[in-house]
C-alpha atoms as a PDB file:
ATOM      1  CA  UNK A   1      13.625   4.392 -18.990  1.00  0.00           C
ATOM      2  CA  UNK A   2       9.896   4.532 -18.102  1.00  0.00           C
ATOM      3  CA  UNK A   3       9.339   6.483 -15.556  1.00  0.00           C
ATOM      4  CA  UNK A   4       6.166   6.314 -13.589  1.00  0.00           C
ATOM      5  CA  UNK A   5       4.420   6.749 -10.329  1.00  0.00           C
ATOM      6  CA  UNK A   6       2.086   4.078  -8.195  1.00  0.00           C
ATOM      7  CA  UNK A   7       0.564   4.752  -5.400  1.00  0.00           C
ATOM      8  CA  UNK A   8      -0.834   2.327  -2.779  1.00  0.00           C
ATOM      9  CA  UNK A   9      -2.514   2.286   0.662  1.00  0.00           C
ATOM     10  CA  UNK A  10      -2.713  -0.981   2.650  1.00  0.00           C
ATOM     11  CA  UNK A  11      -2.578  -0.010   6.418  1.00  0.00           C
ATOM     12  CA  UNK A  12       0.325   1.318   8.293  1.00  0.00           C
ATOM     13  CA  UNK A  13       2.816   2.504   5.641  1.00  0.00           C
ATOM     14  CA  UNK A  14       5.925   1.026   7.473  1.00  0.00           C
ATOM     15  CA  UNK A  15       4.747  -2.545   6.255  1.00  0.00           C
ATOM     16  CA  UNK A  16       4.190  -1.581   2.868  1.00  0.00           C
ATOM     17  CA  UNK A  17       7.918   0.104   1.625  1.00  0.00           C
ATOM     18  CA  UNK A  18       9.739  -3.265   2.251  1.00  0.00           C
ATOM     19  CA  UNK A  19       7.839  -5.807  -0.017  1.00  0.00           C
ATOM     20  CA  UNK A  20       8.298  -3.290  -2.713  1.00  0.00           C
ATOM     21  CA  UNK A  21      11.935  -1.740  -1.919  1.00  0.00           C
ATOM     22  CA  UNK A  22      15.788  -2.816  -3.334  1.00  0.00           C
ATOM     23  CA  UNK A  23      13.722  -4.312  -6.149  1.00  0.00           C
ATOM     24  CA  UNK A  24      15.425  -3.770 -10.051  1.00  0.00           C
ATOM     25  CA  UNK A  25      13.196  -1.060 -11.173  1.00  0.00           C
ATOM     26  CA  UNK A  26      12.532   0.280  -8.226  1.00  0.00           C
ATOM     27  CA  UNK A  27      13.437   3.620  -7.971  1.00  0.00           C
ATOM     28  CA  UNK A  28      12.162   4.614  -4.611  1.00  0.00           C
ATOM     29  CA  UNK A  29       9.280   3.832  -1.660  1.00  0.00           C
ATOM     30  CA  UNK A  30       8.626   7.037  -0.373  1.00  0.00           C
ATOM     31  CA  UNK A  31       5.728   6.557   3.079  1.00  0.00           C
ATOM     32  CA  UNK A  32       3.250   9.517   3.072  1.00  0.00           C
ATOM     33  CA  UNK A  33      -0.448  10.930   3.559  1.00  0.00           C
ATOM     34  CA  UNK A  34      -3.111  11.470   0.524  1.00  0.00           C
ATOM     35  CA  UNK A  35      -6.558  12.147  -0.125  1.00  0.00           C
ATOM     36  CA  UNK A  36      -6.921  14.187   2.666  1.00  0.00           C
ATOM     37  CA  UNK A  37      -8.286  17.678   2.921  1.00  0.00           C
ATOM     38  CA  UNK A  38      -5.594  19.731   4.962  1.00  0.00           C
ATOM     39  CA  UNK A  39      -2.233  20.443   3.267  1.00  0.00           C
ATOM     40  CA  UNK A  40       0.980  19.054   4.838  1.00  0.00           C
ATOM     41  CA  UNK A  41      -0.598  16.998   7.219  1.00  0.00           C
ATOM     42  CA  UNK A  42       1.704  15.670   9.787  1.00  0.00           C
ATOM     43  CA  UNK A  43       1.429  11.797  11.649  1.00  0.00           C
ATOM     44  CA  UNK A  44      -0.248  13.762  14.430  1.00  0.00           C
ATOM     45  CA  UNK A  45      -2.625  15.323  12.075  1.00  0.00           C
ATOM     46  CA  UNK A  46      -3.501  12.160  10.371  1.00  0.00           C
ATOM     47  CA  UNK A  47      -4.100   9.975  13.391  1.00  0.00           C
ATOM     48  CA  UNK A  48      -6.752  12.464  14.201  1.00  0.00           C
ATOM     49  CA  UNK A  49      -8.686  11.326  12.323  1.00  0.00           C
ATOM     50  CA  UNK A  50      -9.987  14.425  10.990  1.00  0.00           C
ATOM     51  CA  UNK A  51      -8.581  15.367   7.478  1.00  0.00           C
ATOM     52  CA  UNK A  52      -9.142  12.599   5.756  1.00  0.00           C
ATOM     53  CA  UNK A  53      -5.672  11.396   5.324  1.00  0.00           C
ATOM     54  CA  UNK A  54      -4.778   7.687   4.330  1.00  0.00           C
ATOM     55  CA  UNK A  55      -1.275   6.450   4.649  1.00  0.00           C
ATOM     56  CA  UNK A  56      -0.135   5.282   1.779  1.00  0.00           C
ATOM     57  CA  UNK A  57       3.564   4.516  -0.198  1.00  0.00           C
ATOM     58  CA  UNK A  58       4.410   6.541  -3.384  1.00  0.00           C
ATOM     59  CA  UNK A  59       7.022   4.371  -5.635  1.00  0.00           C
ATOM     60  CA  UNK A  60       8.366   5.848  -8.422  1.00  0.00           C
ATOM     61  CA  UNK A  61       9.528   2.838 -10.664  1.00  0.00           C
ATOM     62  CA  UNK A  62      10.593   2.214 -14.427  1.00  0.00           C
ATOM     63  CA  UNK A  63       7.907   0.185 -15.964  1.00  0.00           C
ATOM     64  CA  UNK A  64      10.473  -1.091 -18.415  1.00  0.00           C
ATOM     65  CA  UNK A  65      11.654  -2.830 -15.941  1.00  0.00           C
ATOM     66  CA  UNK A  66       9.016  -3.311 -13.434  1.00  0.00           C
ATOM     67  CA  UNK A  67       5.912  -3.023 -14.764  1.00  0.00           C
ATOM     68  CA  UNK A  68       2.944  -1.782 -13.022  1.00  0.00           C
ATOM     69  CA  UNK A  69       1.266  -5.723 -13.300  1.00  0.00           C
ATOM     70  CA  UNK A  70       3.335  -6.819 -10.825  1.00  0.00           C
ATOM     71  CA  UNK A  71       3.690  -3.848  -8.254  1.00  0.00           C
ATOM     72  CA  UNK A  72      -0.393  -4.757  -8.865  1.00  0.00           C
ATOM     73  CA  UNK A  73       0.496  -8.274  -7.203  1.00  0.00           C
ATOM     74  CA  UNK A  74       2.338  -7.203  -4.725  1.00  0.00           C
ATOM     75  CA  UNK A  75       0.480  -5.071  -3.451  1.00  0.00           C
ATOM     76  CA  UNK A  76      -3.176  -7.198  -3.007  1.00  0.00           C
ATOM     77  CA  UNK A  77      -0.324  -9.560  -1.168  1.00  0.00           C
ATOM     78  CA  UNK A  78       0.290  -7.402   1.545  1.00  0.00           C
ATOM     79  CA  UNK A  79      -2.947  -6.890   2.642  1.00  0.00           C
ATOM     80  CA  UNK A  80      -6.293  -7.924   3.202  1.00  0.00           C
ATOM     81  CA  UNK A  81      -8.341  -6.620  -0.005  1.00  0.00           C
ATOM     82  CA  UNK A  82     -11.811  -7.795   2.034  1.00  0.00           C
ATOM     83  CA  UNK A  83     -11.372  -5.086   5.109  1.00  0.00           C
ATOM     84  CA  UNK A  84     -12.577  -1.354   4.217  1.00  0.00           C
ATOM     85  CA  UNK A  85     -11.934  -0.111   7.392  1.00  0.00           C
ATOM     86  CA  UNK A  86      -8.465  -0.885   8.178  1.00  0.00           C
ATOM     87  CA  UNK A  87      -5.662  -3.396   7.618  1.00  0.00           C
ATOM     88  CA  UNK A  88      -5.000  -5.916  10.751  1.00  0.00           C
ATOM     89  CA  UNK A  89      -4.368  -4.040  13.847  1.00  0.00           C
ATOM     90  CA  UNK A  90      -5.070  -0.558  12.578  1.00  0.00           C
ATOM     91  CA  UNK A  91      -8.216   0.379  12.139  1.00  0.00           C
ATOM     92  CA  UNK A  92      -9.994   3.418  10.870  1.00  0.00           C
ATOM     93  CA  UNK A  93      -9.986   5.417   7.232  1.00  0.00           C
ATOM     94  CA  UNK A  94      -6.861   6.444   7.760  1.00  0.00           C
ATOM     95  CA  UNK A  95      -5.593   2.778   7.293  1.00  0.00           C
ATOM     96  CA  UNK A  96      -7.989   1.975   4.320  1.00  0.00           C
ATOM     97  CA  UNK A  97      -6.768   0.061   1.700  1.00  0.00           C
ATOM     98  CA  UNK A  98      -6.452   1.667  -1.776  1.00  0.00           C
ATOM     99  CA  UNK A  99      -5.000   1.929  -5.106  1.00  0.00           C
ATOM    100  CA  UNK A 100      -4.885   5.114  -6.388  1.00  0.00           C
ATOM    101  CA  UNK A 101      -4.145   5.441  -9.934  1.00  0.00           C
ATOM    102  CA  UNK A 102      -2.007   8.135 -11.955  1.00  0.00           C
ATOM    103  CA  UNK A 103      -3.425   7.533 -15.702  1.00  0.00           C
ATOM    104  CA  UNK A 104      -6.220   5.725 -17.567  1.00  0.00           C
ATOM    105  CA  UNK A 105      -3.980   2.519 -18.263  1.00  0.00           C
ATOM    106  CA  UNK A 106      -3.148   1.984 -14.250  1.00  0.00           C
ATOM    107  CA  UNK A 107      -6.852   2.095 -13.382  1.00  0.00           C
ATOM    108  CA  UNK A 108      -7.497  -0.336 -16.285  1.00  0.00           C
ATOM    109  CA  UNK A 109      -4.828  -2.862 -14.930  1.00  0.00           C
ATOM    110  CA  UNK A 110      -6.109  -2.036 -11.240  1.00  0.00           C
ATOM    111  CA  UNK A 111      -9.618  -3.029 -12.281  1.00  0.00           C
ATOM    112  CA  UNK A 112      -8.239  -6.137 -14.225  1.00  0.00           C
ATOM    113  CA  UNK A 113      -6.321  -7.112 -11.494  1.00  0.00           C
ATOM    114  CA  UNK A 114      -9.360  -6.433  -8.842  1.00  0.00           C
ATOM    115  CA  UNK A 115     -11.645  -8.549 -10.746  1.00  0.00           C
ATOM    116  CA  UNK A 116      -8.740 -11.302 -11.362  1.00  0.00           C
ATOM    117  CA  UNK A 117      -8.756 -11.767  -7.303  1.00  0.00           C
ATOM    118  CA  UNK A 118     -12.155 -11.535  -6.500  1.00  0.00           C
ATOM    119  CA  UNK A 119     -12.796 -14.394  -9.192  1.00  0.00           C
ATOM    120  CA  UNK A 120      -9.858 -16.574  -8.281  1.00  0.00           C
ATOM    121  CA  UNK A 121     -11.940 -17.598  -4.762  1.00  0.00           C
ATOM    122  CA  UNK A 122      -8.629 -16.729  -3.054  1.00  0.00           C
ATOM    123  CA  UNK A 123     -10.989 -15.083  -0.636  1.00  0.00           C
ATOM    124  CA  UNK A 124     -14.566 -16.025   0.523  1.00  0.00           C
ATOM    125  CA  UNK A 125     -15.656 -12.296   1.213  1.00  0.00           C
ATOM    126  CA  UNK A 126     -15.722  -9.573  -1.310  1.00  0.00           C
ATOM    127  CA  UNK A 127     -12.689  -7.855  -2.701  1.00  0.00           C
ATOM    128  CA  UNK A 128     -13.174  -3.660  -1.655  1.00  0.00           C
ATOM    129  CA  UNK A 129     -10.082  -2.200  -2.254  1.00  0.00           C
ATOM    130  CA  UNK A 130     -10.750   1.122  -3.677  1.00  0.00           C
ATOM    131  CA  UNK A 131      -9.349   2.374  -7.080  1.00  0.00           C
ATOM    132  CA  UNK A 132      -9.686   5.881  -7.281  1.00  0.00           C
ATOM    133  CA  UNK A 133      -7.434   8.855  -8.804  1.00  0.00           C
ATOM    134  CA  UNK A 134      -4.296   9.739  -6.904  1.00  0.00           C
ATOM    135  CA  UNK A 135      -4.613  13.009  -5.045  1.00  0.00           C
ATOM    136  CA  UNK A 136      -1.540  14.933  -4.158  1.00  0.00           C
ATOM    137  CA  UNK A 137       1.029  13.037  -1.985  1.00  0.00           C
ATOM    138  CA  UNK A 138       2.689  14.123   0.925  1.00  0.00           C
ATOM    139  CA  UNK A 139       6.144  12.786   2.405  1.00  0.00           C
ATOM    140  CA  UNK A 140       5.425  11.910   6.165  1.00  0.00           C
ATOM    141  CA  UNK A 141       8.073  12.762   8.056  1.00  0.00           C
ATOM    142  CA  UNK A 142      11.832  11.345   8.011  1.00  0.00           C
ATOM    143  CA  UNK A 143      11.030   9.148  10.972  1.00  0.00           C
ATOM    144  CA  UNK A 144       8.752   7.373   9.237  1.00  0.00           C
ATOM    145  CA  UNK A 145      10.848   6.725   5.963  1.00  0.00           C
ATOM    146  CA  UNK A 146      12.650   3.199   5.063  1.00  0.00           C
ATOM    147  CA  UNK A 147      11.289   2.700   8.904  1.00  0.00           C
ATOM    148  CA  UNK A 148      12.041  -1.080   8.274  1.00  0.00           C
ATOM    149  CA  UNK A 149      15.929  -0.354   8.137  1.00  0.00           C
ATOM    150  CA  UNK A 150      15.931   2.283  10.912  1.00  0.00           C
ATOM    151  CA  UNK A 151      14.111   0.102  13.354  1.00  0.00           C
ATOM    152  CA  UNK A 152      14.351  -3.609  12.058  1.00  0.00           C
ATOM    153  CA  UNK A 153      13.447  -4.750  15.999  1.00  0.00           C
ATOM    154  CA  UNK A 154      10.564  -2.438  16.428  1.00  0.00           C
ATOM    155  CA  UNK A 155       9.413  -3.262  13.024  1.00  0.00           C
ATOM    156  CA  UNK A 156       9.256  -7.005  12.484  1.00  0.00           C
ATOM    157  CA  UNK A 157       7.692  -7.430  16.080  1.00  0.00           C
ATOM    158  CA  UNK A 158       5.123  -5.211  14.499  1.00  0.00           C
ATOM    159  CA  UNK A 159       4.805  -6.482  11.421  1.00  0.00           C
ATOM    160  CA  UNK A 160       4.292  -9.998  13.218  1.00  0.00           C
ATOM    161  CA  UNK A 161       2.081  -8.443  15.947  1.00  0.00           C
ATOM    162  CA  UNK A 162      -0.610  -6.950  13.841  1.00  0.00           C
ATOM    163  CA  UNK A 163      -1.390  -9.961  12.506  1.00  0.00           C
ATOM    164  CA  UNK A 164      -0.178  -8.674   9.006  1.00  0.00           C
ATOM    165  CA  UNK A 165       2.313 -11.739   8.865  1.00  0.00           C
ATOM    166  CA  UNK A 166       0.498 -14.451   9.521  1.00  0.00           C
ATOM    167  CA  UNK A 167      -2.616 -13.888   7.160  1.00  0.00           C
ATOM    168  CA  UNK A 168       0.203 -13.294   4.570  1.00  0.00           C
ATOM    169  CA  UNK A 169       1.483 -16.611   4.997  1.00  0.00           C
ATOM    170  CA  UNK A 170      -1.878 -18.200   5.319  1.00  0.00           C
ATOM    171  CA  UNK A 171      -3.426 -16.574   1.989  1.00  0.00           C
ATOM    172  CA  UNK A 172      -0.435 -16.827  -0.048  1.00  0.00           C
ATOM    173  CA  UNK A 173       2.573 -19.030   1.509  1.00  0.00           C
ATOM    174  CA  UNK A 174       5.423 -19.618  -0.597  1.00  0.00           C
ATOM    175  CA  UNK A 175       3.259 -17.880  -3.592  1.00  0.00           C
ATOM    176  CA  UNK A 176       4.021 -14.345  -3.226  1.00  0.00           C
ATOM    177  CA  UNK A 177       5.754 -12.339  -5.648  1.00  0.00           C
END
């Protein structure tokens, strides 16, 4: 075994723990806050507004099995890399998308992968995920976890409603990972 962490933002973090979860590899898809400035932030904290919090999804994986290359695709297919300040419905930093990176040789792939989709003309507008270090991780709060199982109703008319969905299936179709 591998082990290694990945850490991704792409909007609310209840739409981005299924595409990855029950995967071989896969380890877990843990929903959380980082690169904020207050420790243990709650959901209340964070949708303040005012420490800097993005939600993001820590997966702990075995790159044996799963390597980081294709959590990388996954990932730019869940959301749209061309909108800094939020992912379909929610807006604001705290919704940024993001990959933050635990060593040298994810940033390298992250850039690779960046570059890859901004030159493939998948998208007319220009690719601004950021790809910065990962800063410490916090769990949100139980509620919040594997939210897709707990709430499958609430969820997928969510995941439909924010428009998350449909410019999924518009930008990539049957082509996603």
């Amino acid at each position: 075994m591998a082990i290694e962490l990945a850490t991704f933002a792409g909007g609310c973090f209840w739409c981005m723990v299924k595409p990855f979860d029950e995967q071989e590899g896969i380890i877990s898809v843990v929903s959380g806050y980082t690169g904020g400035k207050v420790p243990n932030p709650t959901y209340e904290d964070v949708c303040s507004g005012l420490t800097g919090h993005t939600e993001a999804v820590q997966i702990t994986f075995d790159s044996k099995v799963f390597p980081y290359e294709k959590l990388l695709k996954i990932f730019w297919q869940q959301i749209d890399p061309t909108d800094a300040g939020g992912q379909f419905y929610d807006r604001g930093s705290s919704y940024r998308p993001a990959i933050f990176y635990h060593n040298e040789n994810q940033r390298d792939l992250a850039e690779q992968s960046k570059r890859e989709l901004q030159d493939s003309g998948r998208f007319k507008a220009p690719i601004v995920v950021e790809i910065v270090p990962a800063p410490t991780f916090y769990p949100a709060e139980d509620y919040h976890q594997q939210y897709y199982r707990k709430n499958p109703v609430h969820y997928n008319a969510y995941h439909e409603g924010s428009g998350r969905a449909s410019f999924i299936k518009k930008h990539w179709g049957d082509h996603l990972e």
